[in-house]
N, C-alpha and C. Protein backbone atom coordinates (compact mmCIF):
# COMPACT_ATOMS: atom_id res chain seq x y z
N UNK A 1 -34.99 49.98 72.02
CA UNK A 1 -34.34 51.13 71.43
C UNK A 1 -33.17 51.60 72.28
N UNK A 2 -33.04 52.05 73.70
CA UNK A 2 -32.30 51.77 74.41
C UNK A 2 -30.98 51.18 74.54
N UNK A 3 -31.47 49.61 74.37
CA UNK A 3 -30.37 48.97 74.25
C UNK A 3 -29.45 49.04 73.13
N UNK A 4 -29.86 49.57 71.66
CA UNK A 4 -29.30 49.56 70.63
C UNK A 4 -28.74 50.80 70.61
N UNK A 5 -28.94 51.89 71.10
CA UNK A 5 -28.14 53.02 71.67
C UNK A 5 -27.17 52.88 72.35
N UNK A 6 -27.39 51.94 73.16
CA UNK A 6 -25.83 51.62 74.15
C UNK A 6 -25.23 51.17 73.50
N UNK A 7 -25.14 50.36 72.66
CA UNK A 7 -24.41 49.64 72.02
C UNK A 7 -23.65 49.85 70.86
N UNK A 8 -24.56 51.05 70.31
CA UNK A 8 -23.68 52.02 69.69
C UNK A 8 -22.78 53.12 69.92
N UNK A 9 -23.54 53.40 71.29
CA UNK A 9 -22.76 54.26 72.12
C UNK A 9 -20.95 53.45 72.20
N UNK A 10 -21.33 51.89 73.19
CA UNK A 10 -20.30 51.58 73.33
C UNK A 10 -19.29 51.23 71.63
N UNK A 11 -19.77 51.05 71.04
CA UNK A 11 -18.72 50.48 69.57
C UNK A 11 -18.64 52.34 69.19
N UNK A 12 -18.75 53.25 69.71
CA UNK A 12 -18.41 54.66 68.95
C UNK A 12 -16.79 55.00 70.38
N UNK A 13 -17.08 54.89 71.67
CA UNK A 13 -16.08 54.45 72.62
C UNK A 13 -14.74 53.70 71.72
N UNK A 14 -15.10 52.58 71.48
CA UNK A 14 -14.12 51.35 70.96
C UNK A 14 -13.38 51.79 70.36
N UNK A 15 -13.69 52.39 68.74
CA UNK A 15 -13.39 53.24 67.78
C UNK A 15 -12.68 54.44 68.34
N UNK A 16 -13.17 54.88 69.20
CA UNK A 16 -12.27 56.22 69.81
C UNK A 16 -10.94 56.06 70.39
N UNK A 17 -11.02 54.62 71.42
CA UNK A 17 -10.13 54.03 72.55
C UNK A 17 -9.05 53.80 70.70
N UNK A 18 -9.21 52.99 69.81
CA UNK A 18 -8.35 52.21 69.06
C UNK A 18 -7.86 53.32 67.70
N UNK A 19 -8.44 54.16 68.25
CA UNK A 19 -8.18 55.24 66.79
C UNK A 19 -6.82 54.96 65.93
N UNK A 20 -5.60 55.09 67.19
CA UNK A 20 -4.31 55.52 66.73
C UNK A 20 -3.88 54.03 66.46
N UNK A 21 -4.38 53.06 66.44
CA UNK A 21 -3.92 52.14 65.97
C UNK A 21 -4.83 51.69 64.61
N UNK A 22 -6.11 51.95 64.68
CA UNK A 22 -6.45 51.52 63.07
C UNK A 22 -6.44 52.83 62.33
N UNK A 23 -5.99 53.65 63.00
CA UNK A 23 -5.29 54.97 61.59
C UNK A 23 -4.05 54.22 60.70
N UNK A 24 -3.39 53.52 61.65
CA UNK A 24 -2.24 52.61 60.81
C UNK A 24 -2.49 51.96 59.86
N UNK A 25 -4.03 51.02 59.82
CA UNK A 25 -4.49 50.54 58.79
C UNK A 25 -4.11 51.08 57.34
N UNK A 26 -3.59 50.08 56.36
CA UNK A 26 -4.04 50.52 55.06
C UNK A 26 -5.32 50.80 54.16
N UNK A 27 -6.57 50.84 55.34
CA UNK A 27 -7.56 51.27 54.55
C UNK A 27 -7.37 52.53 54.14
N UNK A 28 -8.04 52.83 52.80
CA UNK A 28 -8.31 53.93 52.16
C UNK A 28 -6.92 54.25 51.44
N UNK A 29 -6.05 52.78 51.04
CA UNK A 29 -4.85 53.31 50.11
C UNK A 29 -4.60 51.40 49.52
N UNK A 30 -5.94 51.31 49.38
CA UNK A 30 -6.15 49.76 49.07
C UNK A 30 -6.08 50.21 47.28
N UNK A 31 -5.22 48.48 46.98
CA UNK A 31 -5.39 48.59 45.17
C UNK A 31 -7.06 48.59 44.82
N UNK A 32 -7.36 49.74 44.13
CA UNK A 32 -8.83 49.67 43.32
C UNK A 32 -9.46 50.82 43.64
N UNK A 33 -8.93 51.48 44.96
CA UNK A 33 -9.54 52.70 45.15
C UNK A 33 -8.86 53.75 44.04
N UNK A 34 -9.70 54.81 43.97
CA UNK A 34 -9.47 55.82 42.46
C UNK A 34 -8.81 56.89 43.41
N UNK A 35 -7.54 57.21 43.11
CA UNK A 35 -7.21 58.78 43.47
C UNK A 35 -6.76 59.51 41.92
N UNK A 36 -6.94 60.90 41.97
CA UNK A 36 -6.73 61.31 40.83
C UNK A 36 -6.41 62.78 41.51
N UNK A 37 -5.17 63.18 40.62
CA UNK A 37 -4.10 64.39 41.66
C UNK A 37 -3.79 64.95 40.26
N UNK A 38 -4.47 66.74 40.09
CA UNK A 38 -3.89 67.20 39.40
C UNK A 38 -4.05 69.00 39.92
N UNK A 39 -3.01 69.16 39.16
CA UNK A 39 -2.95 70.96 39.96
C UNK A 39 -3.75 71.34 40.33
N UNK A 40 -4.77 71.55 41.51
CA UNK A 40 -5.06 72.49 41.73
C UNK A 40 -6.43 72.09 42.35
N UNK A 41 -6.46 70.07 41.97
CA UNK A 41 -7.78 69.20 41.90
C UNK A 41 -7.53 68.45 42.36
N UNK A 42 -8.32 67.69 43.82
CA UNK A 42 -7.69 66.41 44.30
C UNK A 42 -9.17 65.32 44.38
N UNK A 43 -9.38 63.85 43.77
CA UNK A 43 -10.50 63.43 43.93
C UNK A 43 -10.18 62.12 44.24
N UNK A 44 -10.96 61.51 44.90
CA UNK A 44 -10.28 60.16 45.60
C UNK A 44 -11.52 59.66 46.13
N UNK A 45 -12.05 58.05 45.79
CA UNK A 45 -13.01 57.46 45.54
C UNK A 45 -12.72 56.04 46.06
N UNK A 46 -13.06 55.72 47.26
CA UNK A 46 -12.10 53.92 47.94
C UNK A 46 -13.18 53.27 47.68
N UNK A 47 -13.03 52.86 46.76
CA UNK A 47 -14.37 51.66 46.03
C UNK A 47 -13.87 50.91 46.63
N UNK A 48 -12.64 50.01 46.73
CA UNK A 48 -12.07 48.61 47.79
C UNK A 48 -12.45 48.61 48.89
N UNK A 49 -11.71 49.85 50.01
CA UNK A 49 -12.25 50.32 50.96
C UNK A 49 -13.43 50.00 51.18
N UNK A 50 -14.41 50.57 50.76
CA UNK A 50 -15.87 50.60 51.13
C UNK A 50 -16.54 49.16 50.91
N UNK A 51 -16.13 47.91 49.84
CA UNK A 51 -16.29 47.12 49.62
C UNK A 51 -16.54 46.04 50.76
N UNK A 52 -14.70 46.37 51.14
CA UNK A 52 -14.42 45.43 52.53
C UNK A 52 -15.01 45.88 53.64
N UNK A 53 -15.24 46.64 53.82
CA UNK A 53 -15.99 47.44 55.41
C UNK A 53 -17.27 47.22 54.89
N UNK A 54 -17.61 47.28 54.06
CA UNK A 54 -19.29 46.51 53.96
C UNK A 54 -19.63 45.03 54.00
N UNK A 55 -18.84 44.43 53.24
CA UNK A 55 -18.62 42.86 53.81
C UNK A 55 -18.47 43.05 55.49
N UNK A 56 -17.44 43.03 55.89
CA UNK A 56 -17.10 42.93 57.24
C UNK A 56 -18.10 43.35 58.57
N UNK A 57 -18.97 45.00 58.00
CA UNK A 57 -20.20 44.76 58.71
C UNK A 57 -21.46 43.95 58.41
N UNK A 58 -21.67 43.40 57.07
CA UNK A 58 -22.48 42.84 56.89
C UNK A 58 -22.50 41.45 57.57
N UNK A 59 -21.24 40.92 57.73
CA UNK A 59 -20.52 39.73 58.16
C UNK A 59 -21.15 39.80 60.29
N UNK A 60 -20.93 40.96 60.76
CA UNK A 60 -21.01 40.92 61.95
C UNK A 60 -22.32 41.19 62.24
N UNK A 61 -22.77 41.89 61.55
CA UNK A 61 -24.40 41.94 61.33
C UNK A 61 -25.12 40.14 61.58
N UNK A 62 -24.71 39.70 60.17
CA UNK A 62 -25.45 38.61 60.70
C UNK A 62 -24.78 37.47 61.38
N UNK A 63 -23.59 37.32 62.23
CA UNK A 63 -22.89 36.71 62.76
C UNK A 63 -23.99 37.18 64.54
N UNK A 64 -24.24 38.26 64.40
CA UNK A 64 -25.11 39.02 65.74
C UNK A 64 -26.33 38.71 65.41
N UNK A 65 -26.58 38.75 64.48
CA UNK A 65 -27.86 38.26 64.23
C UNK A 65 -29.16 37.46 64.52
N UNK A 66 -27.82 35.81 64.87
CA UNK A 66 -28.19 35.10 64.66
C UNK A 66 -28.81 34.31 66.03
């Protein structure tokens, strides 16, 4: 248990250290995500987004896995 704490500890670090560079990313303005903008109402839904970041951890998941 321990060890899987550190390790999240360290990948929450990583994410912190790289912020200002994957803010640059075009995630979350990918074709397929839903935004919908009207007076007064703003709703926005990254179905793509969430798609690929679930592949990609699922991908390292069992790439670690193994």
């Amino acid at each position: 248990m321990s060890r899987t704490l550190i390790i999240i500890g360290l990948i929450v670090v990583a994410v912190g250290l790289l912020w200002p560079w994957l803010g640059r990313l075009p995630l979350g303005h990918l074709p397929g995500d839903i935004v919908i903008q009207r007076p007064g109402f703003s709703f926005y839904f990254p179905i793509t987004t969430m798609v690929l970041v679930s592949a990609v951890v699922s991908f390292l998941c069992w790439l670690f896995g193994r």
